[in-house]
PDB file of N, CA and C in Angstrom:
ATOM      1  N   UNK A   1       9.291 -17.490   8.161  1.00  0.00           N
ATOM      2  CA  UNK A   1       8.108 -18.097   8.730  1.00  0.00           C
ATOM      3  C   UNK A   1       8.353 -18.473  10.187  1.00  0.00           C
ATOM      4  N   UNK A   2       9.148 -18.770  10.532  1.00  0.00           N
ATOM      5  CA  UNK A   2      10.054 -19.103  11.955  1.00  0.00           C
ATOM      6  C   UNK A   2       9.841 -18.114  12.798  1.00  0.00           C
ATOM      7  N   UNK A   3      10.190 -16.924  12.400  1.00  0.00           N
ATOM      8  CA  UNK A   3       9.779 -15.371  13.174  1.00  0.00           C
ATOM      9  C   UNK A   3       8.728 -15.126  13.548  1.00  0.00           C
ATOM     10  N   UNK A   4       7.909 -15.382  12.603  1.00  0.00           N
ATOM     11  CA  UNK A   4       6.509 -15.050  13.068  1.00  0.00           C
ATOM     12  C   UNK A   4       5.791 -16.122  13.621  1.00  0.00           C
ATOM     13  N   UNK A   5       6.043 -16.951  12.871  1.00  0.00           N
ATOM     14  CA  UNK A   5       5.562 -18.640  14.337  1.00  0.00           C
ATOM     15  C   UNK A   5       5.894 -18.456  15.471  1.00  0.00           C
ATOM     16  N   UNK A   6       6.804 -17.820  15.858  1.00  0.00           N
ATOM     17  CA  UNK A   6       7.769 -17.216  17.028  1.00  0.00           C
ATOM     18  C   UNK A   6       6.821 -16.223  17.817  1.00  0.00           C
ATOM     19  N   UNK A   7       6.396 -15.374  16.636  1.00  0.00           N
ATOM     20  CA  UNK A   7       5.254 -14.511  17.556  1.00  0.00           C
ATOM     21  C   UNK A   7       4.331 -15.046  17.549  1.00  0.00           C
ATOM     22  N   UNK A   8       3.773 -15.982  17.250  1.00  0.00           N
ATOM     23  CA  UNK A   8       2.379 -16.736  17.025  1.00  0.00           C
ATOM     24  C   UNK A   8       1.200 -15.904  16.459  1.00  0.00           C
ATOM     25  N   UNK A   9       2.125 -15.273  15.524  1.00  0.00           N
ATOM     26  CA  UNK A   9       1.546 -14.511  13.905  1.00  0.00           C
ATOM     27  C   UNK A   9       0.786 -15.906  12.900  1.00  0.00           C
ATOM     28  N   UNK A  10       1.724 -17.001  13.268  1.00  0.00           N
ATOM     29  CA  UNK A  10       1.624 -17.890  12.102  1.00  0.00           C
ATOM     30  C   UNK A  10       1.107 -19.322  13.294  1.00  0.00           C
ATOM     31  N   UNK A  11       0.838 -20.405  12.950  1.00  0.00           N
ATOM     32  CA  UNK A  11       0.829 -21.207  13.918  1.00  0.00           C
ATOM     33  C   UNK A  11       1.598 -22.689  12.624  1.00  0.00           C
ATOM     34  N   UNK A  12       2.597 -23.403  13.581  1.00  0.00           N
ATOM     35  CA  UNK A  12       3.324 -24.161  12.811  1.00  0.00           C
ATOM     36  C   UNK A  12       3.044 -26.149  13.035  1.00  0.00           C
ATOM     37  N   UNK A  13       3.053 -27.058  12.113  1.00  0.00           N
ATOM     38  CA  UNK A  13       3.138 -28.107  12.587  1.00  0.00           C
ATOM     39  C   UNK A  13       4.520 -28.975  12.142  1.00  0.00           C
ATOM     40  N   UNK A  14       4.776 -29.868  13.498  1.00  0.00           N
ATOM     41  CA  UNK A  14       6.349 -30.135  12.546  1.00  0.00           C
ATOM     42  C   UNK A  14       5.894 -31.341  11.739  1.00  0.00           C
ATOM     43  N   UNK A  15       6.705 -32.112  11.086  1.00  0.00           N
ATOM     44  CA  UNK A  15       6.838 -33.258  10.119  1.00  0.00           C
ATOM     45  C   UNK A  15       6.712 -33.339   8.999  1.00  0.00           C
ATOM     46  N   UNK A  16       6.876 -34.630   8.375  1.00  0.00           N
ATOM     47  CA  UNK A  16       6.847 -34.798   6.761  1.00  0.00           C
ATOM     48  C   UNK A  16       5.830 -34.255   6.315  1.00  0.00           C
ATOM     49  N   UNK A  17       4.419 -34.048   6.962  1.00  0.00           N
ATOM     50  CA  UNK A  17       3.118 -33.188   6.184  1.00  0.00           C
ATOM     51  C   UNK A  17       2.909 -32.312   7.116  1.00  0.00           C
ATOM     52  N   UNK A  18       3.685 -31.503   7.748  1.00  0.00           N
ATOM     53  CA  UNK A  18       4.033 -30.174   8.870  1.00  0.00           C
ATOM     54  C   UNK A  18       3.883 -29.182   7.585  1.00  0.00           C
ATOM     55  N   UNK A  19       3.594 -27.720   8.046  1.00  0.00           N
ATOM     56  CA  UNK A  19       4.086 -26.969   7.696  1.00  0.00           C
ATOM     57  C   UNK A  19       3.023 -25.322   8.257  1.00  0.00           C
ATOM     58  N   UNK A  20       3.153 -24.466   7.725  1.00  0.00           N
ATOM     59  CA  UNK A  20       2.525 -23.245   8.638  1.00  0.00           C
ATOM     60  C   UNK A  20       0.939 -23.297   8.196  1.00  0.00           C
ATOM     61  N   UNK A  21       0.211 -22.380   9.234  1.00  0.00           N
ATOM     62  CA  UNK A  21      -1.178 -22.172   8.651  1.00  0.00           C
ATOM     63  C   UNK A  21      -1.485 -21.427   9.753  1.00  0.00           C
ATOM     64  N   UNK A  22      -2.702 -20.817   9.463  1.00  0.00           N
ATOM     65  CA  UNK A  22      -3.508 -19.415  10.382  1.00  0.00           C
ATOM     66  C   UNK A  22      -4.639 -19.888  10.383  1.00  0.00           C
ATOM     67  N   UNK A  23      -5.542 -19.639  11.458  1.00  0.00           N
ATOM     68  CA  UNK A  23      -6.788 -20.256  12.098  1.00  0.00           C
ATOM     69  C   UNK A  23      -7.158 -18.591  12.074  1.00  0.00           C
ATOM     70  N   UNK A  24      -8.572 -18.604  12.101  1.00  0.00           N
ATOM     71  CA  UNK A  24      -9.474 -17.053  12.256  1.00  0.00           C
ATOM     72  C   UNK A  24      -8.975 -15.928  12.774  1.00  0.00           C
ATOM     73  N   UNK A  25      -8.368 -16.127  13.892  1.00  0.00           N
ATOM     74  CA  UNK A  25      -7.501 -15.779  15.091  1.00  0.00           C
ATOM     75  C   UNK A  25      -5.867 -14.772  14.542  1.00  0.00           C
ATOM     76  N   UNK A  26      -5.028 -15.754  13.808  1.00  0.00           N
ATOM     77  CA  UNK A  26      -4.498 -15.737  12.969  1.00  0.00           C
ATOM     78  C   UNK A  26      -4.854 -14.591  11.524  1.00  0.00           C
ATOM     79  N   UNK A  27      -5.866 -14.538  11.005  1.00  0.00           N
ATOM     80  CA  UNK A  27      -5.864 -14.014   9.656  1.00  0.00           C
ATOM     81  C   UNK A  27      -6.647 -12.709   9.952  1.00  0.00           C
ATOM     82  N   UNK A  28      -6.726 -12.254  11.640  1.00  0.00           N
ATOM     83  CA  UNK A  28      -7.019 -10.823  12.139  1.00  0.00           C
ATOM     84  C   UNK A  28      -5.704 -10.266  12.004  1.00  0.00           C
ATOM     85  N   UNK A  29      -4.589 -11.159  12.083  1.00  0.00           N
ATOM     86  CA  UNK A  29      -3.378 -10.030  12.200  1.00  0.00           C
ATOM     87  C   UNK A  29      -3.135  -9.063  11.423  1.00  0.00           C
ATOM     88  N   UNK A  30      -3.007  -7.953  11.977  1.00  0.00           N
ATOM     89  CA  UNK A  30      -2.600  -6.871  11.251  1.00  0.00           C
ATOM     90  C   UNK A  30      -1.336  -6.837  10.046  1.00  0.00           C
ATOM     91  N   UNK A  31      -1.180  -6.653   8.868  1.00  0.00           N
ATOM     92  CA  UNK A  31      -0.447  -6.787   8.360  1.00  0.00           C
ATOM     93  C   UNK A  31       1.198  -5.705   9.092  1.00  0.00           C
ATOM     94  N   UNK A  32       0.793  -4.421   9.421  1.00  0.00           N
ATOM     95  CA  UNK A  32       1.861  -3.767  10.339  1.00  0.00           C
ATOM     96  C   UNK A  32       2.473  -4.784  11.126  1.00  0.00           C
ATOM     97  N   UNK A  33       2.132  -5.710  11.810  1.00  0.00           N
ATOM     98  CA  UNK A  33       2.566  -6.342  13.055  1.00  0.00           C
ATOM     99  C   UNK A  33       3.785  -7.508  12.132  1.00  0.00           C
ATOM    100  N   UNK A  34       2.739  -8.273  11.182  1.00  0.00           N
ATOM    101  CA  UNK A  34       3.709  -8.933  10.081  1.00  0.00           C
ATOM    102  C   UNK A  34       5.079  -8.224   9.724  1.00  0.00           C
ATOM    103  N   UNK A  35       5.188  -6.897   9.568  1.00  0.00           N
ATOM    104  CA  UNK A  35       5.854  -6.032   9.127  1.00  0.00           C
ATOM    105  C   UNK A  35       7.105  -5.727   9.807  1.00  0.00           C
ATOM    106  N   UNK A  36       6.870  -5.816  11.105  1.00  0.00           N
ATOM    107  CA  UNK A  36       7.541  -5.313  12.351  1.00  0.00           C
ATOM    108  C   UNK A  36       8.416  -6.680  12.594  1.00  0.00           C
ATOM    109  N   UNK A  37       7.911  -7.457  12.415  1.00  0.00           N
ATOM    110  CA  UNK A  37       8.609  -8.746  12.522  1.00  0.00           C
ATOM    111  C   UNK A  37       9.316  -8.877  11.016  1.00  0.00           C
ATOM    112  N   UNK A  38       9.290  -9.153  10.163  1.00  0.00           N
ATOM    113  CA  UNK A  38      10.041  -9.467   8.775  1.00  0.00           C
ATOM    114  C   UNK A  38      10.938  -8.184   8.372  1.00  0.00           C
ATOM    115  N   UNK A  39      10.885  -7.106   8.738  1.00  0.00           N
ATOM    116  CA  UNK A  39      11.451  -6.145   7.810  1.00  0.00           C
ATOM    117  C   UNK A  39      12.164  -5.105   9.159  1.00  0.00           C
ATOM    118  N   UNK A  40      13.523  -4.290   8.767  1.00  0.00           N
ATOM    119  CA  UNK A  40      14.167  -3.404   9.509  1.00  0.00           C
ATOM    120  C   UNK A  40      13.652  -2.687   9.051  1.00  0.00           C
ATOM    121  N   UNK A  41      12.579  -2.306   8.324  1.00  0.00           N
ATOM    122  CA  UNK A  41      12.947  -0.616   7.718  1.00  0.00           C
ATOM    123  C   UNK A  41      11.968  -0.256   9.111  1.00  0.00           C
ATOM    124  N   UNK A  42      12.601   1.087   8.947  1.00  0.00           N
ATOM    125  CA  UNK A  42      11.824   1.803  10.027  1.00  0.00           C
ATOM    126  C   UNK A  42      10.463   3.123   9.756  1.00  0.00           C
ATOM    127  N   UNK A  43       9.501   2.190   9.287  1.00  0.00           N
ATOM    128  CA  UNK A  43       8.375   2.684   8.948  1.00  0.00           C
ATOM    129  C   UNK A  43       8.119   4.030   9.743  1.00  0.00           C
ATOM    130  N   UNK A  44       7.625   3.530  11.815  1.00  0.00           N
ATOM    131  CA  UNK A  44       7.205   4.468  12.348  1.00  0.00           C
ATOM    132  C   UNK A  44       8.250   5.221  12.787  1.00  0.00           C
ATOM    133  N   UNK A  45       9.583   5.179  12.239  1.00  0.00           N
ATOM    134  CA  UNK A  45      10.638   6.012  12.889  1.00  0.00           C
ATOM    135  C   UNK A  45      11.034   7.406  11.686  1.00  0.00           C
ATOM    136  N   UNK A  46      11.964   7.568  11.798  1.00  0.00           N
ATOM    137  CA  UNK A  46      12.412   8.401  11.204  1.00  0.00           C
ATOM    138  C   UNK A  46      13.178   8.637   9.359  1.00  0.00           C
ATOM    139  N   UNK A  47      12.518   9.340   8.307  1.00  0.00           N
ATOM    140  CA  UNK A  47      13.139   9.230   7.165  1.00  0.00           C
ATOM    141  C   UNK A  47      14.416   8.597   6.912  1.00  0.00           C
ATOM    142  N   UNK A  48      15.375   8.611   7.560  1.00  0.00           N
ATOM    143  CA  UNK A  48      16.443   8.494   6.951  1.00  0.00           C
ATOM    144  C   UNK A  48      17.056   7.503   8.613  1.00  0.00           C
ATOM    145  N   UNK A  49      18.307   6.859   8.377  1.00  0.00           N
ATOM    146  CA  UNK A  49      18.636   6.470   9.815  1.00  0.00           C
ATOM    147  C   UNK A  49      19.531   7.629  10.340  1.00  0.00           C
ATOM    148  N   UNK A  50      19.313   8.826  10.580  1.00  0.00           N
ATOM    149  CA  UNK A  50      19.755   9.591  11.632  1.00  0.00           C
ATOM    150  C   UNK A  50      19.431  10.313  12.051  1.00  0.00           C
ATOM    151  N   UNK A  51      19.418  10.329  13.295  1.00  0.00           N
ATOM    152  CA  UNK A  51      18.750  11.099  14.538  1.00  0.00           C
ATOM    153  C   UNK A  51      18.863  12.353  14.517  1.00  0.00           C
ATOM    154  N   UNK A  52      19.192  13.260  13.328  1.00  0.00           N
ATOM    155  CA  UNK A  52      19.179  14.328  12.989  1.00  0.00           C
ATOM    156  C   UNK A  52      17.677  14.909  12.244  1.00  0.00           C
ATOM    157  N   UNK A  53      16.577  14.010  11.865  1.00  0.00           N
ATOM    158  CA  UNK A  53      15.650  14.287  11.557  1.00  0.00           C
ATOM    159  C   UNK A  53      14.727  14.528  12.231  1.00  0.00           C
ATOM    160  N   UNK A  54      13.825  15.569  11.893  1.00  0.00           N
ATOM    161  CA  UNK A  54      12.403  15.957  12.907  1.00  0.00           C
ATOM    162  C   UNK A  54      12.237  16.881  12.372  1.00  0.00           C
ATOM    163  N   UNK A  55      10.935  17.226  12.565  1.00  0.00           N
ATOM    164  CA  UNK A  55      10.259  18.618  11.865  1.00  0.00           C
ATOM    165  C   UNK A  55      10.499  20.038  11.840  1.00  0.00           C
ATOM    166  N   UNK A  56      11.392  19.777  13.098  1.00  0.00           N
ATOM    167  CA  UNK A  56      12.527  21.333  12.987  1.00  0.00           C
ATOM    168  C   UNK A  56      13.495  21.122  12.316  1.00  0.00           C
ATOM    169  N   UNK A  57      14.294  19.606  12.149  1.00  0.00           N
ATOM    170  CA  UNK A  57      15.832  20.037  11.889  1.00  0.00           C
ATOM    171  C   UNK A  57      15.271  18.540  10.392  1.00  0.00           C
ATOM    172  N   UNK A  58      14.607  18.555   9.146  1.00  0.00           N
ATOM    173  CA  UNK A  58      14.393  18.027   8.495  1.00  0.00           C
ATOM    174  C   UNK A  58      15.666  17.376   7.663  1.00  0.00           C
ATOM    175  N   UNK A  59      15.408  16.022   7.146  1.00  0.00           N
ATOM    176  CA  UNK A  59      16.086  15.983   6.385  1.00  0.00           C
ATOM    177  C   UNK A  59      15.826  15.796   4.819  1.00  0.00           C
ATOM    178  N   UNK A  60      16.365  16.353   3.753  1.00  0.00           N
ATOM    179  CA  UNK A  60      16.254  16.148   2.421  1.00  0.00           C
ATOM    180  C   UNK A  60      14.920  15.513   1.822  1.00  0.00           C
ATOM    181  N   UNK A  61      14.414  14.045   2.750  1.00  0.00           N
ATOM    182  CA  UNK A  61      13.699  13.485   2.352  1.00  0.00           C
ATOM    183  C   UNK A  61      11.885  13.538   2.834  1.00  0.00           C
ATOM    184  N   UNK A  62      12.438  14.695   4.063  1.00  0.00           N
ATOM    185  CA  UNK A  62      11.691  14.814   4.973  1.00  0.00           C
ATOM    186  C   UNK A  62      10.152  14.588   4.283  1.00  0.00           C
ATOM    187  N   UNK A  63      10.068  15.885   3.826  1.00  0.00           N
ATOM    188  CA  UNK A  63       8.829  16.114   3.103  1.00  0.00           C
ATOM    189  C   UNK A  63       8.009  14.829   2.269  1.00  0.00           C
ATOM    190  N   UNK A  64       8.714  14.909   1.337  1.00  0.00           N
ATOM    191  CA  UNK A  64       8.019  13.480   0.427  1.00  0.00           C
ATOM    192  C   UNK A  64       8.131  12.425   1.434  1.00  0.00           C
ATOM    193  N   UNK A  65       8.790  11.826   1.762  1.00  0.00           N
ATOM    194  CA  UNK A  65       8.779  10.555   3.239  1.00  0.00           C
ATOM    195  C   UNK A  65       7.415  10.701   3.959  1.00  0.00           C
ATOM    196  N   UNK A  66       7.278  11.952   4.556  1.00  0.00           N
ATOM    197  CA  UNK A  66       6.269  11.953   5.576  1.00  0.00           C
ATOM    198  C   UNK A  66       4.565  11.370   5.246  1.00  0.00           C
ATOM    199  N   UNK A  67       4.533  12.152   4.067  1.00  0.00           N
ATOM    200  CA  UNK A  67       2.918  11.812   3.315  1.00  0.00           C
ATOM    201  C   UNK A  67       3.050  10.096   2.963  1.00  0.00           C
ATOM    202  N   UNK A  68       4.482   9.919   1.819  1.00  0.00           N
ATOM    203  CA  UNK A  68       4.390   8.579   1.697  1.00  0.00           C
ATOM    204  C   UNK A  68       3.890   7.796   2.763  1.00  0.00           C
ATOM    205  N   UNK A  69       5.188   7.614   4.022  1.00  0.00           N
ATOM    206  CA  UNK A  69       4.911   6.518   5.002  1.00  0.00           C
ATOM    207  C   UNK A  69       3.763   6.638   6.309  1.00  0.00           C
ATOM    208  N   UNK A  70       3.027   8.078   5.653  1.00  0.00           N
ATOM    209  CA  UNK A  70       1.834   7.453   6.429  1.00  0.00           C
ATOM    210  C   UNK A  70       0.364   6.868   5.857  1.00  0.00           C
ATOM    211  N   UNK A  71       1.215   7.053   4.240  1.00  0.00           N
ATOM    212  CA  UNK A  71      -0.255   6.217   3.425  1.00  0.00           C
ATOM    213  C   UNK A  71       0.684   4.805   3.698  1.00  0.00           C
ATOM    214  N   UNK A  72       1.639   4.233   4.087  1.00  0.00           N
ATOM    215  CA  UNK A  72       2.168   3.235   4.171  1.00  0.00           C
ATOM    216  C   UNK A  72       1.736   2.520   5.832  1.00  0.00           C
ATOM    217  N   UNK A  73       1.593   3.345   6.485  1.00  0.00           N
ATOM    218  CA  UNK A  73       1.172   2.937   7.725  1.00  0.00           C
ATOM    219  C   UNK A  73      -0.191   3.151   7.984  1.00  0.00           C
ATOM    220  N   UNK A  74      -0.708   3.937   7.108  1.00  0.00           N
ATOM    221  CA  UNK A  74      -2.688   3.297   7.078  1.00  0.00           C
ATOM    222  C   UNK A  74      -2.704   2.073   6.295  1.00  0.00           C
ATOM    223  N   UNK A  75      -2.208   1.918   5.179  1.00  0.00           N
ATOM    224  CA  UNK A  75      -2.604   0.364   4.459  1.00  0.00           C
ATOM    225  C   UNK A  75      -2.462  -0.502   5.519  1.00  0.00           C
ATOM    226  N   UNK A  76      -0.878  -0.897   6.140  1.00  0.00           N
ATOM    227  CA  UNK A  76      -0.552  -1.909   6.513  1.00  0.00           C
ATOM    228  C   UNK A  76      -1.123  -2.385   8.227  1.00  0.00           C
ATOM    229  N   UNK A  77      -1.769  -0.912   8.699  1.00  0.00           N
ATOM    230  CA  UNK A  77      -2.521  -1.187   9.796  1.00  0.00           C
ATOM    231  C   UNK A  77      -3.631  -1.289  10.282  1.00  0.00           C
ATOM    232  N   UNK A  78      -4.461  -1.437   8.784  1.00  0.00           N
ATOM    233  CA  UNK A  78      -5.742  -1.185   8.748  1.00  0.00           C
ATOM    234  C   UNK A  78      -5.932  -2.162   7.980  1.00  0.00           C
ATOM    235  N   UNK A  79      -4.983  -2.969   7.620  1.00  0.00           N
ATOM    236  CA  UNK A  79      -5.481  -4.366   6.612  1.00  0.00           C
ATOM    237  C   UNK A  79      -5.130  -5.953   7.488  1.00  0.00           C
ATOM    238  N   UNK A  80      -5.595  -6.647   7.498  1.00  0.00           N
ATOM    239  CA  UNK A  80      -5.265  -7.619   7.755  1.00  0.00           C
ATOM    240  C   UNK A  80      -5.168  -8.880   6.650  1.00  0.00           C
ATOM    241  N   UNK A  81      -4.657 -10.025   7.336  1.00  0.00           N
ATOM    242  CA  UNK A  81      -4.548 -11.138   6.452  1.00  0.00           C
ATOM    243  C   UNK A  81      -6.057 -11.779   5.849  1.00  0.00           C
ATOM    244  N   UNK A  82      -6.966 -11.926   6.861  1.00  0.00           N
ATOM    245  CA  UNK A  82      -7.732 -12.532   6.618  1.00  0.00           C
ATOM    246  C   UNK A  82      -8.935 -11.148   5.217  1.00  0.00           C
ATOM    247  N   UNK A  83      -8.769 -10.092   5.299  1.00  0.00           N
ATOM    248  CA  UNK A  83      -8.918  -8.824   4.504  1.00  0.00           C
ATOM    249  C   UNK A  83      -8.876  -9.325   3.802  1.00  0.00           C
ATOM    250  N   UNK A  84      -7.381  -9.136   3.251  1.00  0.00           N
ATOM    251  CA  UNK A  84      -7.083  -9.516   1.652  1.00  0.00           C
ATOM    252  C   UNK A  84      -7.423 -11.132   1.376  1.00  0.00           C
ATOM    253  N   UNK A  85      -7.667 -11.751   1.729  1.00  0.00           N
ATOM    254  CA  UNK A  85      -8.210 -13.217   1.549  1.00  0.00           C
ATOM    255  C   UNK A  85      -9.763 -13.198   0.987  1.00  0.00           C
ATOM    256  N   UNK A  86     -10.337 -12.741   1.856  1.00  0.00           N
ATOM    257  CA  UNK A  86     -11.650 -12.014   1.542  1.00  0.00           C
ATOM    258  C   UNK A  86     -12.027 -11.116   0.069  1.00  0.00           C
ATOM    259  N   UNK A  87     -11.072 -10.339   0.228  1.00  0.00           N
ATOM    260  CA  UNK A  87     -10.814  -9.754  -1.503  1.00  0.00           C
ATOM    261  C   UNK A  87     -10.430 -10.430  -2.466  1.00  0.00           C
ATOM    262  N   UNK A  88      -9.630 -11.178  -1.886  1.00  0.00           N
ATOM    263  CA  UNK A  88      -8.859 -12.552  -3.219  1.00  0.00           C
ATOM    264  C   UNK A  88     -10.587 -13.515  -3.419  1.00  0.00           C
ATOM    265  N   UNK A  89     -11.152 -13.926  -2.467  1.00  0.00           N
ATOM    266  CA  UNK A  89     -12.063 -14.781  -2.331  1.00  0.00           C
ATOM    267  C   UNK A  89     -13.671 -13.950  -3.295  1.00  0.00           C
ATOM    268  N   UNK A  90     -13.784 -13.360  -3.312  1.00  0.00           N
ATOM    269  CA  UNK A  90     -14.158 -12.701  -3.969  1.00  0.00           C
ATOM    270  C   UNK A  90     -13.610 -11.865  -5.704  1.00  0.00           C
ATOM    271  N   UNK A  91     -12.658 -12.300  -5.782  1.00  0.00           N
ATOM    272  CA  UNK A  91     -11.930 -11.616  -6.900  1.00  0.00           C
ATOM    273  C   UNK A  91     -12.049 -10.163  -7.578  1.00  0.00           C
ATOM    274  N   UNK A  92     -11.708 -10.002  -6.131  1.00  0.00           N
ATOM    275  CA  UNK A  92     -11.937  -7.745  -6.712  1.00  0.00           C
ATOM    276  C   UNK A  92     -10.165  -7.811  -7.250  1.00  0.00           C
ATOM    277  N   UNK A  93      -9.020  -8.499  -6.740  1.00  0.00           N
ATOM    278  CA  UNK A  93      -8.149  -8.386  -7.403  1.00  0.00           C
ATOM    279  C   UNK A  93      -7.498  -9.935  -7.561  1.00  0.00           C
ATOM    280  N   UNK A  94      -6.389  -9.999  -9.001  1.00  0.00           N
ATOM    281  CA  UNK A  94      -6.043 -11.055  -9.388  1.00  0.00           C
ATOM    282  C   UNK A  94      -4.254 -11.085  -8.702  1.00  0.00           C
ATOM    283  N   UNK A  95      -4.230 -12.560  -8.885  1.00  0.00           N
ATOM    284  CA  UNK A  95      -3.289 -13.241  -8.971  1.00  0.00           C
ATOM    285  C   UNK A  95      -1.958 -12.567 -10.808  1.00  0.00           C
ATOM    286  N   UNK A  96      -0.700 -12.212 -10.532  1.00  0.00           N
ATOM    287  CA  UNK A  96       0.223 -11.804 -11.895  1.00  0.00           C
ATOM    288  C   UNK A  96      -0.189 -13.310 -12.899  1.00  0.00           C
ATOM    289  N   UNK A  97      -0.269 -14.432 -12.524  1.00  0.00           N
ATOM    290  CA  UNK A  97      -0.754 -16.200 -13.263  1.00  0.00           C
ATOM    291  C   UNK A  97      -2.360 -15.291 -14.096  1.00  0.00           C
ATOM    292  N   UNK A  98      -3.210 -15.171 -12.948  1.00  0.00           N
ATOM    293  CA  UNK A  98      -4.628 -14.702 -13.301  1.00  0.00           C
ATOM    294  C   UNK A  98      -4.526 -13.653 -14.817  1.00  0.00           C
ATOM    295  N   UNK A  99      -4.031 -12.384 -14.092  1.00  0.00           N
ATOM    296  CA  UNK A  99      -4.104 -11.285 -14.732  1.00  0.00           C
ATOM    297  C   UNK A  99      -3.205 -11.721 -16.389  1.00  0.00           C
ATOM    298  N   UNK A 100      -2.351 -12.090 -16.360  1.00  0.00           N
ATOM    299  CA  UNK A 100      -1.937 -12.917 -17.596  1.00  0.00           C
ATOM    300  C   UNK A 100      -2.605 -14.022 -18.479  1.00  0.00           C
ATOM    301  N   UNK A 101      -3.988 -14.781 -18.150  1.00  0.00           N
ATOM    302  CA  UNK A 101      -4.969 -15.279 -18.679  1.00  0.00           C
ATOM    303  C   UNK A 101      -5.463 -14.804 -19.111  1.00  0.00           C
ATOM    304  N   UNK A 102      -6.032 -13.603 -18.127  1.00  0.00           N
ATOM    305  CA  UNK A 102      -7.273 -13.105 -18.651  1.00  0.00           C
ATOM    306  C   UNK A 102      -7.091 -11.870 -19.672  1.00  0.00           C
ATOM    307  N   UNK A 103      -5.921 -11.112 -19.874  1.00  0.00           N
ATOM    308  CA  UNK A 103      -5.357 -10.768 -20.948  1.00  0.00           C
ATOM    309  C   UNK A 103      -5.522 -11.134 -22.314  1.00  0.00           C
TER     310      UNK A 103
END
């Protein structure tokens, strides 16, 4: 949470009743951008970590990788926080607590 308060992804308050929250502003962020900050993997880079990959000189994973991580990089850059809030707020999808009730 520090990281992204850092980018002012998140906005933070300090003290005994401190803690993070997102204003309108905030819940436009792109979930990609979230992404880029919390995680090494290298989504927009290359299958595997070596610089031996590219569409001439492929590697092993090339193929299946490519389709995957660009349905992985339309979700996560085309969704935002305040999105899925909106969907939760509406209940097109549940909570694992939810979906175990209503079972």
């Amino acid at each position: 949470m520090q990281a992204l308060s850092r980018r002012k992804l998140v906005l933070s308050v300090k003290g005994p009743n401190g803690g993070f929250f997102m204003t309108e502003k905030e819940n436009q962020t792109s979930l990609s951008e979230i992404v880029k900050v919390l995680t090494a993997i290298p989504l927009y880079g290359l299958c595997t970590r070596t610089k031996a990959c590219s569409e001439k000189t492929s590697c092993p994973m090339h193929s299946d990788y490519k389709s995957i991580k660009a349905n992985i990089i339309h979700l996560i850059e085309f969704n935002t926080i305040g999105s899925i809030q909106k969907r939760m707020d509406m209940r097109l999808f549940f909570t694992k607590k939810e979906q175990n009730n209503f079972l």
